[in-house]
C-alpha atoms as a PDB file:
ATOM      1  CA  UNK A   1     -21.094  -9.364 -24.479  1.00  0.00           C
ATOM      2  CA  UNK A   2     -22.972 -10.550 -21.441  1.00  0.00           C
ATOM      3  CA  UNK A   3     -23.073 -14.517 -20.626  1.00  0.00           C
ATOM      4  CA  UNK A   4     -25.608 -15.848 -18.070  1.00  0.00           C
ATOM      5  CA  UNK A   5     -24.069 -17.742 -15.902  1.00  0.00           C
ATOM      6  CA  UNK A   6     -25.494 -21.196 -14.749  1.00  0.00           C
ATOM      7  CA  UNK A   7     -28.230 -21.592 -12.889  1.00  0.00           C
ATOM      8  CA  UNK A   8     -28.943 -23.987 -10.060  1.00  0.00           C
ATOM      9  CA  UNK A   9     -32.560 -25.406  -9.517  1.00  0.00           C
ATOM     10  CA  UNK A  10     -33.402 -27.029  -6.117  1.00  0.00           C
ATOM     11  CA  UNK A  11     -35.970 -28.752  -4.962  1.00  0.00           C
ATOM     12  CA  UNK A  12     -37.567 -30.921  -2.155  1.00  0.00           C
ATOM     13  CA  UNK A  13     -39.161 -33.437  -2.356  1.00  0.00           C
ATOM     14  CA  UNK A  14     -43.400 -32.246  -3.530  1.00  0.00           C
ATOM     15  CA  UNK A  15     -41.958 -28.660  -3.701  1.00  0.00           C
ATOM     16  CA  UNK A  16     -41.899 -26.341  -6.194  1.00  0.00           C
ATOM     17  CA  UNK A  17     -38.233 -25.638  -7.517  1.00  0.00           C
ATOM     18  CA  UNK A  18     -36.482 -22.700  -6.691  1.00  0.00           C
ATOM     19  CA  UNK A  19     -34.087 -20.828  -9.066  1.00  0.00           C
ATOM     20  CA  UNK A  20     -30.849 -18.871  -7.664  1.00  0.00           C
ATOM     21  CA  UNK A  21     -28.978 -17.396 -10.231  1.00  0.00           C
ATOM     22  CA  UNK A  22     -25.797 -15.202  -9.672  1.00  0.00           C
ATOM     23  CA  UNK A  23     -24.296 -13.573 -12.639  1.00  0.00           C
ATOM     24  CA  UNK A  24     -21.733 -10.733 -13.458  1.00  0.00           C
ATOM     25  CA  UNK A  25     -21.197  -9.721 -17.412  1.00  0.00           C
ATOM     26  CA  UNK A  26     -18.155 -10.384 -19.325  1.00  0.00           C
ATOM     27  CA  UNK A  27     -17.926  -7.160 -21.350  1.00  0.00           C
ATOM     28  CA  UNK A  28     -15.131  -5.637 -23.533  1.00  0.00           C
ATOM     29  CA  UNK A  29     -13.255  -3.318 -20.642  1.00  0.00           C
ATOM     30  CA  UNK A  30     -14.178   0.166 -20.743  1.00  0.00           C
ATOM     31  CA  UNK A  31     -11.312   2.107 -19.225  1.00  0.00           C
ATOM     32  CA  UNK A  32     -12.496   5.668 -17.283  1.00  0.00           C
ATOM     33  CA  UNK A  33      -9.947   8.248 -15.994  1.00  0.00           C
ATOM     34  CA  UNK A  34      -9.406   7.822 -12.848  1.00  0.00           C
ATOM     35  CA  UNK A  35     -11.134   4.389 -12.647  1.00  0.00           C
ATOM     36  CA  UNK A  36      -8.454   1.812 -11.142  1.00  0.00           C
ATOM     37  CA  UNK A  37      -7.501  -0.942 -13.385  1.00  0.00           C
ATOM     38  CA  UNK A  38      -5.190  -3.756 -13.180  1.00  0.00           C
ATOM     39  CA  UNK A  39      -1.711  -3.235 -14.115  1.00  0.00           C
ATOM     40  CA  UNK A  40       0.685  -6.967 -15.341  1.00  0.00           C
ATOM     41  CA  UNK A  41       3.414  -6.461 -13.204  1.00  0.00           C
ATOM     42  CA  UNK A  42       5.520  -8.375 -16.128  1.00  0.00           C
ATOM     43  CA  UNK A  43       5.030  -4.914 -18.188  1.00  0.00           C
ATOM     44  CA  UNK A  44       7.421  -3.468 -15.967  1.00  0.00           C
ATOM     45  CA  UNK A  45      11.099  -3.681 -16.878  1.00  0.00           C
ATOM     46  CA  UNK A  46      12.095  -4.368 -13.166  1.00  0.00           C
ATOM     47  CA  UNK A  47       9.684  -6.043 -11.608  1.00  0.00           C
ATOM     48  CA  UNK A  48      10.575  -5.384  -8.256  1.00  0.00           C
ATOM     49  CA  UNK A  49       9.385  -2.247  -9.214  1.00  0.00           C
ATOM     50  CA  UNK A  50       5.995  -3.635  -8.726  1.00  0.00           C
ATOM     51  CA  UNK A  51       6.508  -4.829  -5.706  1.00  0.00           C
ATOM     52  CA  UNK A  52       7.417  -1.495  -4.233  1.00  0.00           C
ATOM     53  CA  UNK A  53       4.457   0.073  -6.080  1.00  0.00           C
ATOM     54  CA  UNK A  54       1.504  -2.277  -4.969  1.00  0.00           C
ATOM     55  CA  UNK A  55       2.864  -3.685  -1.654  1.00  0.00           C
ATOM     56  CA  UNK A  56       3.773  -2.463   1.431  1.00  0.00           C
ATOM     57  CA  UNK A  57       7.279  -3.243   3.042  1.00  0.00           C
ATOM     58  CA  UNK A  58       6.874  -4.922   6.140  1.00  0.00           C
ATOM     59  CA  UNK A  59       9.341  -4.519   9.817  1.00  0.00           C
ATOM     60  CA  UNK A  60       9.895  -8.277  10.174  1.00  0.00           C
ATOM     61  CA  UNK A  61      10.350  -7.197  13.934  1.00  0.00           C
ATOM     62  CA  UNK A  62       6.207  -6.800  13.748  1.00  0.00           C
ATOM     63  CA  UNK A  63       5.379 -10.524  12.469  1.00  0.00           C
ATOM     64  CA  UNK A  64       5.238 -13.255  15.049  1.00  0.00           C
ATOM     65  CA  UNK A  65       4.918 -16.740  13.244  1.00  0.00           C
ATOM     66  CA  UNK A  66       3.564 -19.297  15.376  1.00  0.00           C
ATOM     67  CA  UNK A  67       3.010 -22.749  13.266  1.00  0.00           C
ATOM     68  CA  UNK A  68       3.554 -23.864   9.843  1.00  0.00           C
ATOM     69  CA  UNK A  69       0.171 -24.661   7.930  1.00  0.00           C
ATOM     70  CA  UNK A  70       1.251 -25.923   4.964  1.00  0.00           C
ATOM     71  CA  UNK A  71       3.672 -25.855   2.220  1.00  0.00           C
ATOM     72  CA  UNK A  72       4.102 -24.490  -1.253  1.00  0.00           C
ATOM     73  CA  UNK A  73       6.748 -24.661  -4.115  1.00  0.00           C
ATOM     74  CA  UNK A  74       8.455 -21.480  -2.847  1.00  0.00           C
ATOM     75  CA  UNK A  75       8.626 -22.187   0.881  1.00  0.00           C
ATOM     76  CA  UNK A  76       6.537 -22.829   3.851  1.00  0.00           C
ATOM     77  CA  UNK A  77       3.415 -21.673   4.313  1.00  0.00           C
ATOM     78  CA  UNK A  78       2.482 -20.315   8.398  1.00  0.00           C
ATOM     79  CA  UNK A  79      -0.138 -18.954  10.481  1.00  0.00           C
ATOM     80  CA  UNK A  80       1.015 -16.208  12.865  1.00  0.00           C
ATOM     81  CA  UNK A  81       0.350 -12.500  13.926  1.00  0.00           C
ATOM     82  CA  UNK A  82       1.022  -9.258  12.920  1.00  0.00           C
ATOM     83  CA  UNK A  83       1.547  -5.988  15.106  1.00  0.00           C
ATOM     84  CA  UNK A  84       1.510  -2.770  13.221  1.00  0.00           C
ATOM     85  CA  UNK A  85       2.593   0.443  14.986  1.00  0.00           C
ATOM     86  CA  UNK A  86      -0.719   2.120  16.191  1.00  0.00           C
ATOM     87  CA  UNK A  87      -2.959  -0.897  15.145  1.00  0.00           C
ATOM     88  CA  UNK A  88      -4.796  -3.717  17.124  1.00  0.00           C
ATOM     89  CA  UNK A  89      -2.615  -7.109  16.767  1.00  0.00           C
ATOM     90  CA  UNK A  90      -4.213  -9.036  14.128  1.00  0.00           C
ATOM     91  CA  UNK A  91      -4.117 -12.743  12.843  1.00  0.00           C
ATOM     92  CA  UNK A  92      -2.238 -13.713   9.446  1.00  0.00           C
ATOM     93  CA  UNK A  93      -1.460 -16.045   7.319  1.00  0.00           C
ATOM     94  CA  UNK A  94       2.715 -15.562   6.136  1.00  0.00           C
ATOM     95  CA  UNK A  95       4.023 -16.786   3.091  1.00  0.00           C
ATOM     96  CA  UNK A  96       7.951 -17.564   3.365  1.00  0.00           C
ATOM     97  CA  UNK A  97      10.565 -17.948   0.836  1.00  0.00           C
ATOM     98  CA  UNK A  98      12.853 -20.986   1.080  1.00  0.00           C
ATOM     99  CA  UNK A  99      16.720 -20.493   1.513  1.00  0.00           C
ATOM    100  CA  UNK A 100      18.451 -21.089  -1.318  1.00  0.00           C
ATOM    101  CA  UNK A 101      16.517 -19.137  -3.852  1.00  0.00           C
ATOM    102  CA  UNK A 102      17.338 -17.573  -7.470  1.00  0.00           C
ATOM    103  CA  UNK A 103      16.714 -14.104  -8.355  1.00  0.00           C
ATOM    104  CA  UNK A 104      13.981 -16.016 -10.884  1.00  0.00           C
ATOM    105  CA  UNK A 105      12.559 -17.735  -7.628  1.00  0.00           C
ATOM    106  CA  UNK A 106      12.207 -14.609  -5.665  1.00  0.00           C
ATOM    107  CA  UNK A 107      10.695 -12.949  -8.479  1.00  0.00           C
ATOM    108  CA  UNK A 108       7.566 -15.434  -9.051  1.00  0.00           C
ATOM    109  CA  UNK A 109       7.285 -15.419  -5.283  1.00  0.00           C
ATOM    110  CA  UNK A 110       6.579 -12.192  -5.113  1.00  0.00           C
ATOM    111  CA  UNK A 111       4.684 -11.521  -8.417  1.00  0.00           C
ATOM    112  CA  UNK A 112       1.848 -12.232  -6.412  1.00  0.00           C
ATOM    113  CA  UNK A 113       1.840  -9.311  -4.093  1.00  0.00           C
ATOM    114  CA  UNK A 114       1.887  -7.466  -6.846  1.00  0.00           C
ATOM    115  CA  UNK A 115      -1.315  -8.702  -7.920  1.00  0.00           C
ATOM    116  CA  UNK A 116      -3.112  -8.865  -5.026  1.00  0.00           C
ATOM    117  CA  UNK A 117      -1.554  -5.646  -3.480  1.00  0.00           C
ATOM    118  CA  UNK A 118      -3.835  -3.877  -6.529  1.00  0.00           C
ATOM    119  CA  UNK A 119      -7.013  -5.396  -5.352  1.00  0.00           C
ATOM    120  CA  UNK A 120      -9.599  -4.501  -2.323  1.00  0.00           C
ATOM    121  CA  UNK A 121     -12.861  -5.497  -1.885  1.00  0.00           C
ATOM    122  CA  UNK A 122     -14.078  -8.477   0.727  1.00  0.00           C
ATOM    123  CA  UNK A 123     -14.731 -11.309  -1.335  1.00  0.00           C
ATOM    124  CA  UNK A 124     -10.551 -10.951  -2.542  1.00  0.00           C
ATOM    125  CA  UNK A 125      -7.884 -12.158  -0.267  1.00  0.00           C
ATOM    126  CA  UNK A 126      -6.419  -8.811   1.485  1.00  0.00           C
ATOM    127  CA  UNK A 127      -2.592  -8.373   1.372  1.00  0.00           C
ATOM    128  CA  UNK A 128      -0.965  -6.800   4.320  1.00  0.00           C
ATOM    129  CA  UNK A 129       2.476  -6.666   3.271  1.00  0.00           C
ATOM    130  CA  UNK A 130       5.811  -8.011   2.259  1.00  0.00           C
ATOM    131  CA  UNK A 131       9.078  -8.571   3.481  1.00  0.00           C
ATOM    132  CA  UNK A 132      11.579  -8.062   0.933  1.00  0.00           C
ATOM    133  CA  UNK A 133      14.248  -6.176   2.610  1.00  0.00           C
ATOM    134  CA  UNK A 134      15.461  -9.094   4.994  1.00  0.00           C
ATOM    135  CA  UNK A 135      14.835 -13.069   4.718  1.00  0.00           C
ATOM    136  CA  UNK A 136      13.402 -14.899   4.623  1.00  0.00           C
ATOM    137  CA  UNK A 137      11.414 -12.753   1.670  1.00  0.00           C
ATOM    138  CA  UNK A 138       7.751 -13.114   3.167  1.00  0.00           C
ATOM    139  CA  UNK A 139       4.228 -12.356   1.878  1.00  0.00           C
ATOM    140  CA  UNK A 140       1.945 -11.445   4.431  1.00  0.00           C
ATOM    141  CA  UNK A 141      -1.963 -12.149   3.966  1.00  0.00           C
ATOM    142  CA  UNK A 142      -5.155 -11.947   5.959  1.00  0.00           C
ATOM    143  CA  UNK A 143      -6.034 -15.542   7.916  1.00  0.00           C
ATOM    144  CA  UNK A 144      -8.926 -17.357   7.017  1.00  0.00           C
ATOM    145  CA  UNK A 145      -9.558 -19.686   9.882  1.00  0.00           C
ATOM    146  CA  UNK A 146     -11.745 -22.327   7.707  1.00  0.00           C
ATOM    147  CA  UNK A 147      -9.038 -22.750   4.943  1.00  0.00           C
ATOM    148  CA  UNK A 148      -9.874 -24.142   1.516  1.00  0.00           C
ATOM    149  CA  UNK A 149     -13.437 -24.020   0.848  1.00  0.00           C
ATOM    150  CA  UNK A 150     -12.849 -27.849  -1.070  1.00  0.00           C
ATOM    151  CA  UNK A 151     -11.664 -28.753   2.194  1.00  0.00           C
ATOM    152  CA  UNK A 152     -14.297 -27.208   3.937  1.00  0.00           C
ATOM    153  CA  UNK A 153     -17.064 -28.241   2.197  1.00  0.00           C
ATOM    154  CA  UNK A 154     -16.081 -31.903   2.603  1.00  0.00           C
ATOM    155  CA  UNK A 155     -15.627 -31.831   6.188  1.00  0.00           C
ATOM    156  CA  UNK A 156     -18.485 -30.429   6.785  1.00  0.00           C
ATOM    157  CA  UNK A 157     -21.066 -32.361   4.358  1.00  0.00           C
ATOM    158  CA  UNK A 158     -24.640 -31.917   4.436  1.00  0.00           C
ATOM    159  CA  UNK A 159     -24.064 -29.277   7.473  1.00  0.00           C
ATOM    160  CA  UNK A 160     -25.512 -25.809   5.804  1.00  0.00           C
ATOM    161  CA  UNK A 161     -28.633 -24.404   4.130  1.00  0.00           C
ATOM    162  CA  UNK A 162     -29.075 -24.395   0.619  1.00  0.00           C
ATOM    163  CA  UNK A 163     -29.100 -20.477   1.388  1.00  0.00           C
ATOM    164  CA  UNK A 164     -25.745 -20.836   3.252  1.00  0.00           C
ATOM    165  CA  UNK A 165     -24.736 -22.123  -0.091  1.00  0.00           C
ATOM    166  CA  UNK A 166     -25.850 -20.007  -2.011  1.00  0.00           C
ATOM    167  CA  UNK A 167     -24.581 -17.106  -0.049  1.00  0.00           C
ATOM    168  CA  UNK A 168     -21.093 -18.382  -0.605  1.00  0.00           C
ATOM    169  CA  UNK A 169     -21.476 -18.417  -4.703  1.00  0.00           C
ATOM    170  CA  UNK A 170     -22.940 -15.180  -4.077  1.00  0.00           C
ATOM    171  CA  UNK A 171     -19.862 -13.923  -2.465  1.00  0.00           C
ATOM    172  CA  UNK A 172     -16.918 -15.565  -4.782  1.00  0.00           C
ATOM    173  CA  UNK A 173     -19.482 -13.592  -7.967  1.00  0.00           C
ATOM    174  CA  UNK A 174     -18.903 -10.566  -6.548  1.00  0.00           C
ATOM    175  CA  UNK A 175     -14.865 -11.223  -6.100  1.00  0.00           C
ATOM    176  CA  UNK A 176     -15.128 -12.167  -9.435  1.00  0.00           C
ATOM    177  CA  UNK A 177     -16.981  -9.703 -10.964  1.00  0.00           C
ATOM    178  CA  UNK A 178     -14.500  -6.958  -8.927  1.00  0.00           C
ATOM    179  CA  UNK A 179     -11.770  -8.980 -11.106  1.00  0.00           C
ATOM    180  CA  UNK A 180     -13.596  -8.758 -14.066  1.00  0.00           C
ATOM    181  CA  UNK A 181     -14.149  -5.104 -13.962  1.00  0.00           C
ATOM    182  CA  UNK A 182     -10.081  -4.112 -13.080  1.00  0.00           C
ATOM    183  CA  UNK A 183      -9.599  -6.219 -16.120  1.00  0.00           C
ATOM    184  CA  UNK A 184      -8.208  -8.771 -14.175  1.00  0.00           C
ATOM    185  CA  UNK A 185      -8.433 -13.090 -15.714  1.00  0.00           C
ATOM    186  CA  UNK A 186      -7.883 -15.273 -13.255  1.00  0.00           C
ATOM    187  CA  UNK A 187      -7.710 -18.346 -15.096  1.00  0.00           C
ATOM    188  CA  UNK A 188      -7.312 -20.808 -12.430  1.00  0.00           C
ATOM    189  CA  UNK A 189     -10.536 -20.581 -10.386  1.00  0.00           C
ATOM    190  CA  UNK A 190     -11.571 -23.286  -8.421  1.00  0.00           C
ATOM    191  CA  UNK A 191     -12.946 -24.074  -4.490  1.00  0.00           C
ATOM    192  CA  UNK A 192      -9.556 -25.402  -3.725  1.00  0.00           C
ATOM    193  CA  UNK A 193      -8.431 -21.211  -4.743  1.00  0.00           C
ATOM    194  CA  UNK A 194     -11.120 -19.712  -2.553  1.00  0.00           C
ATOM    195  CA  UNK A 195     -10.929 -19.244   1.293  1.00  0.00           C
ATOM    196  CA  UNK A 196     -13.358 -19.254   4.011  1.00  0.00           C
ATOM    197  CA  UNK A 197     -13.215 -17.352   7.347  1.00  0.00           C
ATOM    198  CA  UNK A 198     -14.487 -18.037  10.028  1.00  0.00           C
ATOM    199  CA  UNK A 199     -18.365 -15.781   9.190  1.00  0.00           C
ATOM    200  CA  UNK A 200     -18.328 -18.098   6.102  1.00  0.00           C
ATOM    201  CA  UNK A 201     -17.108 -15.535   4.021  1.00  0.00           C
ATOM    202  CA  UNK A 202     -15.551 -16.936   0.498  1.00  0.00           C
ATOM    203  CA  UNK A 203     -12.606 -14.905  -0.992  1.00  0.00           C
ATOM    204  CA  UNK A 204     -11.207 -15.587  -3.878  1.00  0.00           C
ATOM    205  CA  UNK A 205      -7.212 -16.177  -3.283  1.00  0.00           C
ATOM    206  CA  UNK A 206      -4.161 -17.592  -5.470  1.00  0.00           C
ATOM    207  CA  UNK A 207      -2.954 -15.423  -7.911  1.00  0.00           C
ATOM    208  CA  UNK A 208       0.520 -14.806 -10.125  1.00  0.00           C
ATOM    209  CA  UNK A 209       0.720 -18.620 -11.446  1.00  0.00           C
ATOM    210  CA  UNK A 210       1.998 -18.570 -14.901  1.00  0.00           C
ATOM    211  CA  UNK A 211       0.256 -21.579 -17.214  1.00  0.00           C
ATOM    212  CA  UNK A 212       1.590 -23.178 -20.394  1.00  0.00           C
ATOM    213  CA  UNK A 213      -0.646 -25.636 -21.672  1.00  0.00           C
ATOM    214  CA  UNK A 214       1.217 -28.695 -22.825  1.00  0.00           C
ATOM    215  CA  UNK A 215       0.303 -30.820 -25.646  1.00  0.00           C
ATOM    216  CA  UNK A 216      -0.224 -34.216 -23.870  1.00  0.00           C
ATOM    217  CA  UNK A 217      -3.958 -34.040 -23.793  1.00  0.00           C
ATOM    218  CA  UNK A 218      -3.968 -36.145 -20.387  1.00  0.00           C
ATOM    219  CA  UNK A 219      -1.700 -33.510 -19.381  1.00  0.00           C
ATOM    220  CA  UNK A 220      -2.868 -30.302 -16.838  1.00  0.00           C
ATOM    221  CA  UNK A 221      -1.539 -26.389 -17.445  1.00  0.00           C
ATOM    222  CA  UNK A 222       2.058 -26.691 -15.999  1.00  0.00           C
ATOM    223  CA  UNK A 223       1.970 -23.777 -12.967  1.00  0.00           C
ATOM    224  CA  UNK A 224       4.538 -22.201 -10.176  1.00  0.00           C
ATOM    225  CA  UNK A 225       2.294 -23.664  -8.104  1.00  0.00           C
ATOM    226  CA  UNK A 226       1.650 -27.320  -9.653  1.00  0.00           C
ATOM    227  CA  UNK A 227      -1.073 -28.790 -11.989  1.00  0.00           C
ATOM    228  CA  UNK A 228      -4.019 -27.266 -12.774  1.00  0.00           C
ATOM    229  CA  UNK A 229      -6.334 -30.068 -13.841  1.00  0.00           C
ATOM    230  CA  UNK A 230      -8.539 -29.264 -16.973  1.00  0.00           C
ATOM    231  CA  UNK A 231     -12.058 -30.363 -15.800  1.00  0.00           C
ATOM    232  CA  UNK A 232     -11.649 -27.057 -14.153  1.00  0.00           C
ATOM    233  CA  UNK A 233     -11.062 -25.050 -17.992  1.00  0.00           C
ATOM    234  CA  UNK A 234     -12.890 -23.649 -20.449  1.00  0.00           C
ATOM    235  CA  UNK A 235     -12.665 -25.382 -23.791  1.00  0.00           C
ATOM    236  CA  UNK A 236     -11.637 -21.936 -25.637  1.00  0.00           C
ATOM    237  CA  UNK A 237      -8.756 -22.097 -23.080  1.00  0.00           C
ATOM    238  CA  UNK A 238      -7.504 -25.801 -23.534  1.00  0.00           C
ATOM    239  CA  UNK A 239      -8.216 -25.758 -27.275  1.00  0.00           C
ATOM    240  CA  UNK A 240      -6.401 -22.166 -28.266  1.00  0.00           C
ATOM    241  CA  UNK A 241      -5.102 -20.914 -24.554  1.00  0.00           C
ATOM    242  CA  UNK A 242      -7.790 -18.099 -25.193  1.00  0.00           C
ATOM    243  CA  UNK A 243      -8.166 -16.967 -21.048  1.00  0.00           C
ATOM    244  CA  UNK A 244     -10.831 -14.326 -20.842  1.00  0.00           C
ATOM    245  CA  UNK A 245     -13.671 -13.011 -17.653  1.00  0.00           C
ATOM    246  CA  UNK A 246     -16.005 -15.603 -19.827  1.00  0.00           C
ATOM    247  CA  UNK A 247     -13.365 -18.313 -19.482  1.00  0.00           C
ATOM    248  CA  UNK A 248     -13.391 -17.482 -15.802  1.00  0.00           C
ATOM    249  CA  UNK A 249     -17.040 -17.601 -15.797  1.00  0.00           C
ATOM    250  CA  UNK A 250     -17.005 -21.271 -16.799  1.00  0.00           C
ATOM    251  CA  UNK A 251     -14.797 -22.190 -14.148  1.00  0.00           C
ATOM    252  CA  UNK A 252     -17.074 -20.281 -11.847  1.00  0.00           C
ATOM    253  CA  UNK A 253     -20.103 -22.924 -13.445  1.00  0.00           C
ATOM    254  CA  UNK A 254     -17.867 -25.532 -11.859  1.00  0.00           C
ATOM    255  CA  UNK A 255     -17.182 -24.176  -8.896  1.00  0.00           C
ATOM    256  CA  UNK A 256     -21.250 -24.071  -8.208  1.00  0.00           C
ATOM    257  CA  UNK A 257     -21.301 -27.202  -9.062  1.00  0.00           C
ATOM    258  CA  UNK A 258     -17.974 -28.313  -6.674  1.00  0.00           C
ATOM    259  CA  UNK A 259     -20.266 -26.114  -3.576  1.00  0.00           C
ATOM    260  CA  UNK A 260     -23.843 -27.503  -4.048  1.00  0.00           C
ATOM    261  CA  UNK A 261     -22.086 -31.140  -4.382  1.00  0.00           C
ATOM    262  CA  UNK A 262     -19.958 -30.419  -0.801  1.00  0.00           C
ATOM    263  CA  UNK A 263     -16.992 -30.883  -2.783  1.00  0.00           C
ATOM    264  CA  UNK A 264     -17.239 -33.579  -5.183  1.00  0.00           C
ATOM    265  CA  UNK A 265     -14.717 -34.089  -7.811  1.00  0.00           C
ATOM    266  CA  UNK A 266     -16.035 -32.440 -10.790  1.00  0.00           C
ATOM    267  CA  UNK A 267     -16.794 -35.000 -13.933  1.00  0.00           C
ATOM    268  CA  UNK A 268     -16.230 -37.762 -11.280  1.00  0.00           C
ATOM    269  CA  UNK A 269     -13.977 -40.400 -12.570  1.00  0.00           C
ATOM    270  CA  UNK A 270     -13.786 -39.222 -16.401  1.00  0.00           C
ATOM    271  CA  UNK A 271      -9.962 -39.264 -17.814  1.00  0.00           C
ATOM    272  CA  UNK A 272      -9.150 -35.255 -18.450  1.00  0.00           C
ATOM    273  CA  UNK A 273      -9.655 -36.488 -22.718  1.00  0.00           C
ATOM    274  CA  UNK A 274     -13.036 -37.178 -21.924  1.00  0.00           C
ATOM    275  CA  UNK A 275     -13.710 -34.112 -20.050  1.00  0.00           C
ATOM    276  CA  UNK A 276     -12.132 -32.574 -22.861  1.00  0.00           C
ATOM    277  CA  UNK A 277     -14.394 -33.943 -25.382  1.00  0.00           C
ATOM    278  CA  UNK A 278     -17.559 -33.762 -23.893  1.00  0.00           C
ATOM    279  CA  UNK A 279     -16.518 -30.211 -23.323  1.00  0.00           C
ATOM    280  CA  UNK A 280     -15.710 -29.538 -26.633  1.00  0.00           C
ATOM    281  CA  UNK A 281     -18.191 -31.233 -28.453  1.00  0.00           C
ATOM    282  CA  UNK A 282     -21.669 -31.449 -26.374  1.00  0.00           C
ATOM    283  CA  UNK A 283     -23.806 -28.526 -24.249  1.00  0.00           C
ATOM    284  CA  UNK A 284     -24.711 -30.548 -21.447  1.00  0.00           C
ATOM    285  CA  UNK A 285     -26.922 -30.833 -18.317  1.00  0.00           C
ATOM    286  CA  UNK A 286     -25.291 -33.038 -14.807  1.00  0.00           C
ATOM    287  CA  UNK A 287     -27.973 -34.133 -12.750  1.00  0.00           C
ATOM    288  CA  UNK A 288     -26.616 -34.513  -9.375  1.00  0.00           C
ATOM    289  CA  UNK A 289     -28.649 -35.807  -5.985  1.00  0.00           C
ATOM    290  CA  UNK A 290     -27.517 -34.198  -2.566  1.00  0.00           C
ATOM    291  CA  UNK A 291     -28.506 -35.899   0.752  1.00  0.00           C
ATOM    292  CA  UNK A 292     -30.128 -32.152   1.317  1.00  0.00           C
ATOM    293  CA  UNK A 293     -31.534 -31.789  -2.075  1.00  0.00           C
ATOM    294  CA  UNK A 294     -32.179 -32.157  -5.592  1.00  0.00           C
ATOM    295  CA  UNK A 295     -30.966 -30.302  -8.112  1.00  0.00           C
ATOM    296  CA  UNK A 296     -30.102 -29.382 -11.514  1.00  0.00           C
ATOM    297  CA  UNK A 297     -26.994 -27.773 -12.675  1.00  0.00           C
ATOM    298  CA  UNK A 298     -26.695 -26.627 -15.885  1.00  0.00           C
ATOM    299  CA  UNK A 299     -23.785 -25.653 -17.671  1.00  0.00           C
ATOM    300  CA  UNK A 300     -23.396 -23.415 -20.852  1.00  0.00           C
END
């Protein structure tokens, strides 16, 4: 099956409207010998097994951490750099385990690198390495000097090119696609998941969450991580927790929407039932105004 994904339509003011439309196909997965495909690190029996398999141990003795950045349910979250033997020094971003931890804990933490650790291409957040061997337990990824692209976006509002714009969704597609085509569901896209270096490059970042959806319908899927809120979900997935490349490609619709709007909250002030609804129940077209531009997103 291949779904179109939303189109946006811009226009200035007495100009004719220009279409960009970016698009990947949500197809049944072929598999090919000798074609790389995602493996669920929860099929192994011990997943630290996983770990070993996907991600490269790294000498502590090599990783300099030089601030904290932020901070996560597992542990602190730092910026510092990274000195392999026979390799240039290079920036990173270090993920650290808090003190304290059960083997369940450490085990979440570092389901991640097992995910990521089976990905490369440029629009996917590279992992360098892990620490496993010493604490505090560490995951070790590129640094993307711009952050959040959320963040970004409303920081810098009304500062690029509709093509600059554009460009971005072009780039988080094609991480998204690559996903698509290792058989990989992400299920929690949105520009708050995607980071931006310092070219303006977009790659697509924050995997290994597990998601139950509860049944208060105010409610968000429960994460590792926190709350994912549903204005973000496809109604297949909040209705009968179907997560597929097509559910993905919803959330992508709203993350086109979250970029050409410089980060607005999607569905505005709507309660999560509403969303929910008029999900549900109505195909509909947002007509949004941008200082910039004006234009028409439209979703499925």
């Amino acid at each position: 099956m291949k779904l179109i994904l939303p189109c946006v339509l811009m226009s200035g003011p007495g100009q004719a409207v220009n279409r960009y439309c970016i698009s990947w196909s949500a197809s049944p997965l072929i598999r090919f010998p000798g074609i790389k495909t995602y493996v669920d690190p929860d099929t192994y029996e011990d997943p630290t097994q996983a770990v070993h398999e996907f991600a490269k141990e790294i000498d502590p003795s090599t990783i300099r951490i030089e601030r904290v950045i932020g901070a996560g349910e597992f542990g602190e979250v730092c910026s510092g750099r990274l000195k392999s033997p026979g390799k240039r020094e290079i920036p990173v971003a270090i993920k650290t385990l808090k003190g304290g931890y059960v083997d369940r804990q450490r085990r979440d933490f570092l389901r991640e690198a097992s995910i990521m650790g089976q990905f490369d291409h440029p629009n996917i957040i590279r992992l360098e390495g892990v620490v496993t061997k010493s604490r505090p337990v560490m995951i070790v990824v590129e640094y993307m000097e711009n952050g959040s692209l959320d963040t970004f976006l409303r920081k810098h509002d009304g500062h690029f090119t509709v093509i600059q714009l554009v460009g971005m969704l072009r780039g988080i597609a094609s991480g998204m696609k690559y996903l698509s085509d290792m058989g990989y569901v992400h299920r929690d896209l949105a520009a708050r998941n995607i980071l931006v270096n310092s070219n303006l490059v977009c790659k697509v970042s924050d995997f290994g969450l597990s998601r139950v959806l509860e049944d208060d319908p105010e409610a968000a899927y429960t994460t590792s991580g926190g709350k994912i809120p549903i204005r973000w979900t496809a109604p297949e997935a909040i209705a009968y927790r179907k997560f597929s490349s097509a559910s993905d490609i919803w959330s992508y619709g709203i993350v086109m929407w979250e970029v050409m709007s410089y980060g607005e909250r999607p569905y505005w002030e709507m309660s999560n039932q509403d969303v929910s609804n008029l999900q549900t129940f109505k195909v509909h077209i947002k007509a949004v105004y941008s200082k910039a531009n004006h234009f028409f997103f439209c979703e499925r």
